[in-house]
PDB file of N, CA and C in Angstrom:
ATOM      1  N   UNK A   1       0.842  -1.183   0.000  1.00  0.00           N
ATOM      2  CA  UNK A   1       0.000   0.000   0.000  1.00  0.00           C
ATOM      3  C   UNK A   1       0.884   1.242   0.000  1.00  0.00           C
ATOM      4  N   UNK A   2       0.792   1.909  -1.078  1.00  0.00           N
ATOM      5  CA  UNK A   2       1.100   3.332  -0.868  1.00  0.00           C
ATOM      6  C   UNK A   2       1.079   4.420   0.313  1.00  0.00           C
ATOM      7  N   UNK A   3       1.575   5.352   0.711  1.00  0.00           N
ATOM      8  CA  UNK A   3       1.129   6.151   1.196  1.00  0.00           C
ATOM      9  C   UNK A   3       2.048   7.617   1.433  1.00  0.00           C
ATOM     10  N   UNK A   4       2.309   7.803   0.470  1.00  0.00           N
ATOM     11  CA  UNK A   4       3.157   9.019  -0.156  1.00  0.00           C
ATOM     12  C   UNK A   4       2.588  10.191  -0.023  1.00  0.00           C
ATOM     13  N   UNK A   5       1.051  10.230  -0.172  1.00  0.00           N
ATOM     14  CA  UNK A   5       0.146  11.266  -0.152  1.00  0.00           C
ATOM     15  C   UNK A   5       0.006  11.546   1.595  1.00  0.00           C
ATOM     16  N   UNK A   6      -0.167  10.078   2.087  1.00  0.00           N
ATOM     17  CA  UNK A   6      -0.555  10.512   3.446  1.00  0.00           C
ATOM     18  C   UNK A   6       0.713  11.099   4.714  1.00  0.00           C
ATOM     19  N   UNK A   7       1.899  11.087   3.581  1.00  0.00           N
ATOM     20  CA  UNK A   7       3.237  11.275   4.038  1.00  0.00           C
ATOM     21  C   UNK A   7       3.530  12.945   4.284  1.00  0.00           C
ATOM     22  N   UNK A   8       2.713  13.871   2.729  1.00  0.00           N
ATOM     23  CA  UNK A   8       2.976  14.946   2.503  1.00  0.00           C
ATOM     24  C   UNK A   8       2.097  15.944   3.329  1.00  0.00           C
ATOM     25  N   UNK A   9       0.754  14.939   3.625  1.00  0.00           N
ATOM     26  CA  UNK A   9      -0.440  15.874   3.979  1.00  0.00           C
ATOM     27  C   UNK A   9       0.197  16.262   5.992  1.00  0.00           C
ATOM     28  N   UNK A  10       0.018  17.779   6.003  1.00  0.00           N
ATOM     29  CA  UNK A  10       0.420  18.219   7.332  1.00  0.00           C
ATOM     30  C   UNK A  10      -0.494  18.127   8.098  1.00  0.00           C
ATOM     31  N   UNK A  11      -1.741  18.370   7.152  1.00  0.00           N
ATOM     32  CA  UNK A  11      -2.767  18.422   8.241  1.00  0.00           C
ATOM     33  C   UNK A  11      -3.673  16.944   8.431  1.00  0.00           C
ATOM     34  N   UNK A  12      -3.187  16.047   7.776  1.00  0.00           N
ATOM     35  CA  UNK A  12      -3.709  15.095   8.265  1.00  0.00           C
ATOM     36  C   UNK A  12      -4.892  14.682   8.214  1.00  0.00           C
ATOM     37  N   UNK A  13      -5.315  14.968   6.544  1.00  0.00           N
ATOM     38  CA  UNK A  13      -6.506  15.224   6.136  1.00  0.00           C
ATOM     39  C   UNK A  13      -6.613  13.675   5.220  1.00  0.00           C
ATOM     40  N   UNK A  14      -5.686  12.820   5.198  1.00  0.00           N
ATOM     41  CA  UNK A  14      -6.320  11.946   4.715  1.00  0.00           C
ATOM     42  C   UNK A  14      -6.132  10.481   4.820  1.00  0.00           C
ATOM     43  N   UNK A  15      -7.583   9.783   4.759  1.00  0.00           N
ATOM     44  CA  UNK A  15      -7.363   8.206   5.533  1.00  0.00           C
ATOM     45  C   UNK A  15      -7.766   7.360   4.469  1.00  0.00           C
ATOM     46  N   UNK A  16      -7.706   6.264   4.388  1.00  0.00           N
ATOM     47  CA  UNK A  16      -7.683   5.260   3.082  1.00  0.00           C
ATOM     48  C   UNK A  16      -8.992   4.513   3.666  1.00  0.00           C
ATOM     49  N   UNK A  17      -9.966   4.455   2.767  1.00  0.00           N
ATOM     50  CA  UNK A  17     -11.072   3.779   2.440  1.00  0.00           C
ATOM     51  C   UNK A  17     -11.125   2.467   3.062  1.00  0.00           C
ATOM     52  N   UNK A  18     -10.501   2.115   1.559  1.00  0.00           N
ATOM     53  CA  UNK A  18      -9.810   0.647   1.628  1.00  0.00           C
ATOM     54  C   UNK A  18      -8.485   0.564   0.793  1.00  0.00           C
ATOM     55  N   UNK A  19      -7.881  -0.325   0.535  1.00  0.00           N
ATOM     56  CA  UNK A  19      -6.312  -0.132   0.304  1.00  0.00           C
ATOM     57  C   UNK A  19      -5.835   0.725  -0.883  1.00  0.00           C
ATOM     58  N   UNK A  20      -6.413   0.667  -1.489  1.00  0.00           N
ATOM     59  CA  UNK A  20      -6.190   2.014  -2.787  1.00  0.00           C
ATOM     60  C   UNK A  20      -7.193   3.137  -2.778  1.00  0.00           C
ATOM     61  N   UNK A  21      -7.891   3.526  -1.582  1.00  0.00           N
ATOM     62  CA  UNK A  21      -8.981   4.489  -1.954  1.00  0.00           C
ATOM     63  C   UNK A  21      -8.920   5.263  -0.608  1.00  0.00           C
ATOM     64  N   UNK A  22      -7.917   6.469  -1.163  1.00  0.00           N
ATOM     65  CA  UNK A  22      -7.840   7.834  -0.556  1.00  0.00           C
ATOM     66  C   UNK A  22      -9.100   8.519  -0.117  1.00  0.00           C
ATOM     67  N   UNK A  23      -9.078   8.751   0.787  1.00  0.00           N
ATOM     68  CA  UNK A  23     -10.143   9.855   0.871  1.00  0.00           C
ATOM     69  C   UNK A  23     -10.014  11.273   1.859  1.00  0.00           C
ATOM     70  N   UNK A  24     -10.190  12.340   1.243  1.00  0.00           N
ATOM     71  CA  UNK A  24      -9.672  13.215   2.151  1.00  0.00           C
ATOM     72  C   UNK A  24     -10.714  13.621   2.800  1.00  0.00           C
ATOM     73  N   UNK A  25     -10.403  14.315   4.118  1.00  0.00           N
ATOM     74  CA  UNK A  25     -11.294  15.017   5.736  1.00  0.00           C
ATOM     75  C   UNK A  25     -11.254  16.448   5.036  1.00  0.00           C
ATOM     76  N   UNK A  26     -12.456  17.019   4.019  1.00  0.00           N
ATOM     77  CA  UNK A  26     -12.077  18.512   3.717  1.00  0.00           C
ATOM     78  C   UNK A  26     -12.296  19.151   4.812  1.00  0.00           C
ATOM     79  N   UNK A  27     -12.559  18.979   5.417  1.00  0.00           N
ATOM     80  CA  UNK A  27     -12.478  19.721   7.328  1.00  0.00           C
ATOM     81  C   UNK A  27     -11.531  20.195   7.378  1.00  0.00           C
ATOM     82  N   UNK A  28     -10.615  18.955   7.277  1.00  0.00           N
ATOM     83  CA  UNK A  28      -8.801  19.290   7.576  1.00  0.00           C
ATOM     84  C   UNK A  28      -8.472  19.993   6.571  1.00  0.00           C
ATOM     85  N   UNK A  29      -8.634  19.140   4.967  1.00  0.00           N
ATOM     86  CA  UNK A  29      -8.069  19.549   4.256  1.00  0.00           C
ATOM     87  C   UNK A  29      -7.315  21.362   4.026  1.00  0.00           C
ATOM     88  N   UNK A  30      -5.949  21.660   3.942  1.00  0.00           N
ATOM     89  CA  UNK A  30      -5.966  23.420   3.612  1.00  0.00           C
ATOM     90  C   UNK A  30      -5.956  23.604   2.219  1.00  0.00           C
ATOM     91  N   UNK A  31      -6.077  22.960   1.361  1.00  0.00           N
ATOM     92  CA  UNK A  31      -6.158  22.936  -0.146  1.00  0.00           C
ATOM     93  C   UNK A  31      -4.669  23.385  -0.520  1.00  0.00           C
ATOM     94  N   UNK A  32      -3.527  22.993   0.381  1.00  0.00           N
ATOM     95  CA  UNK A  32      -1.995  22.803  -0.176  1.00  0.00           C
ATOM     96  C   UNK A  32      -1.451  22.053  -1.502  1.00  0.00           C
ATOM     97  N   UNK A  33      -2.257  21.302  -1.729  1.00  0.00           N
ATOM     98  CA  UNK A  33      -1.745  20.002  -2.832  1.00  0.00           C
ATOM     99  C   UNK A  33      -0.399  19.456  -2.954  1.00  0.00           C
ATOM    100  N   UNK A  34       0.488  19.278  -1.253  1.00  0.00           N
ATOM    101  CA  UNK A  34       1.060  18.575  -1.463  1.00  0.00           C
ATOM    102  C   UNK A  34       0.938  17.199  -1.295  1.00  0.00           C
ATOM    103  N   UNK A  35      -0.272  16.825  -1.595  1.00  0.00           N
ATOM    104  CA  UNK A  35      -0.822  15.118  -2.094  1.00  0.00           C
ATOM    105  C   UNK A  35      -0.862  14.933  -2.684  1.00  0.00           C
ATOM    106  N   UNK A  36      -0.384  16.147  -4.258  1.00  0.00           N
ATOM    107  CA  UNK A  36      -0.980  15.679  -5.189  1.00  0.00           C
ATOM    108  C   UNK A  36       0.445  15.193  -5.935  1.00  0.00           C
ATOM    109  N   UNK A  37       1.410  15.665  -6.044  1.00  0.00           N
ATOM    110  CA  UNK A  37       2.628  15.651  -7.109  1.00  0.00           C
ATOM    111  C   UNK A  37       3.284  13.979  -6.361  1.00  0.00           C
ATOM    112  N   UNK A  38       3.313  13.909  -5.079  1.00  0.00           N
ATOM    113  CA  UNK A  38       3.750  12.453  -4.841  1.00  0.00           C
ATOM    114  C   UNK A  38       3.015  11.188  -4.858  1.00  0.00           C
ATOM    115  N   UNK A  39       1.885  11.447  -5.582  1.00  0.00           N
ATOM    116  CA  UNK A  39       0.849  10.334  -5.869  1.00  0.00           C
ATOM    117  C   UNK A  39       1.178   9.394  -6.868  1.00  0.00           C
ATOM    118  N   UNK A  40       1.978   8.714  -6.924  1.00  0.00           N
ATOM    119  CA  UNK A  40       2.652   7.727  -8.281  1.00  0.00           C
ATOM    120  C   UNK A  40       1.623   7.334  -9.074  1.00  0.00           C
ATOM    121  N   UNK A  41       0.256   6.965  -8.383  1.00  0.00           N
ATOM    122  CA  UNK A  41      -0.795   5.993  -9.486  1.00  0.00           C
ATOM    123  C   UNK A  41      -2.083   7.338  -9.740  1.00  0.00           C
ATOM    124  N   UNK A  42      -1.431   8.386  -9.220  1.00  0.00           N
ATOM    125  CA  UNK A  42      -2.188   9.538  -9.997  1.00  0.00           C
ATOM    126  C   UNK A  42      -4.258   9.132  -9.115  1.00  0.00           C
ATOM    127  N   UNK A  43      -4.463   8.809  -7.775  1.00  0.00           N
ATOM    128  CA  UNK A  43      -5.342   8.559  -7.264  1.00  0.00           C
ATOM    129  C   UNK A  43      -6.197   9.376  -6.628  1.00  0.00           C
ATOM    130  N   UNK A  44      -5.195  10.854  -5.916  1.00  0.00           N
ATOM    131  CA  UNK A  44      -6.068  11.935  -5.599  1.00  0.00           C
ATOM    132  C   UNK A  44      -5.921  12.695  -6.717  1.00  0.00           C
ATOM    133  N   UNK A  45      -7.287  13.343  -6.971  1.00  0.00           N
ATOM    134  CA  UNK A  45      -7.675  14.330  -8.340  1.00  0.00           C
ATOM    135  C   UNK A  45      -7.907  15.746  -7.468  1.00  0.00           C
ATOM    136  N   UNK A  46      -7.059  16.379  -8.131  1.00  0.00           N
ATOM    137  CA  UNK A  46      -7.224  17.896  -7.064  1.00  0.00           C
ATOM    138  C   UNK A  46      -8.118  18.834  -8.085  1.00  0.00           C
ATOM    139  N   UNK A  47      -9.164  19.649  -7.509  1.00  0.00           N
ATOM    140  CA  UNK A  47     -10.141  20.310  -8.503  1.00  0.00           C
ATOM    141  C   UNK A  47     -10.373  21.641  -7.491  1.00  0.00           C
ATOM    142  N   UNK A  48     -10.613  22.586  -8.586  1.00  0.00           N
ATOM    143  CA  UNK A  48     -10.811  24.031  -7.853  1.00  0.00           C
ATOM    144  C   UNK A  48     -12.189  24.121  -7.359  1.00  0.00           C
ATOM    145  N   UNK A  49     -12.309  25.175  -6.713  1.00  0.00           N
ATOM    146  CA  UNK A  49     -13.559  25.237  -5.994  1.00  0.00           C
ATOM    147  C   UNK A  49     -15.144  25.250  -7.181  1.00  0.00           C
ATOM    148  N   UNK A  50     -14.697  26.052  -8.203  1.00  0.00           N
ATOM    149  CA  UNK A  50     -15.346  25.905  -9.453  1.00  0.00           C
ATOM    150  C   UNK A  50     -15.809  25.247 -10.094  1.00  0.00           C
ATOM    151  N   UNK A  51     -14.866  23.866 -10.374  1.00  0.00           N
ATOM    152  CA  UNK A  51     -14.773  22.651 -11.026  1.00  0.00           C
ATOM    153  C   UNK A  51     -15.526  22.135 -10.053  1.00  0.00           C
ATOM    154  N   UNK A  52     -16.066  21.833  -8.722  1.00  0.00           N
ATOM    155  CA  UNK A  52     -16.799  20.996  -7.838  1.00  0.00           C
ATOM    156  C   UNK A  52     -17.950  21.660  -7.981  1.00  0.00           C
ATOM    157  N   UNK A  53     -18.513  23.118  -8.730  1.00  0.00           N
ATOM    158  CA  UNK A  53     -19.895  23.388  -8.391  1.00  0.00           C
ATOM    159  C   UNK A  53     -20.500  23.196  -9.812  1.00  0.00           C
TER     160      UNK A  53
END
């Protein structure tokens, strides 16, 4: 199991589903994206506030 993403995140915004399925706490989340560039299998999709409405 990976966990490169859950390596970068400071705030500790994210817990695994099940073994390949990220999921982030946007509670926590600060919208940093350093989860996103060390993600090897490309699993978290980072989207602007825009793109979600």
């Amino acid at each position: 199991m990976c966990s490169s993403c859950v390596d970068a995140c400071e705030e500790k915004a994210i817990n695994f589903f099940s073994l390949f399925r990220p999921t982030i706490d946007m509670n926590k989340c600060s919208g940093c994206g350093f989860c996103y560039s060390p993600c090897p299998p490309y699993a978290i999709k980072y989207k602007t506030l825009k793109e979600k409405l």
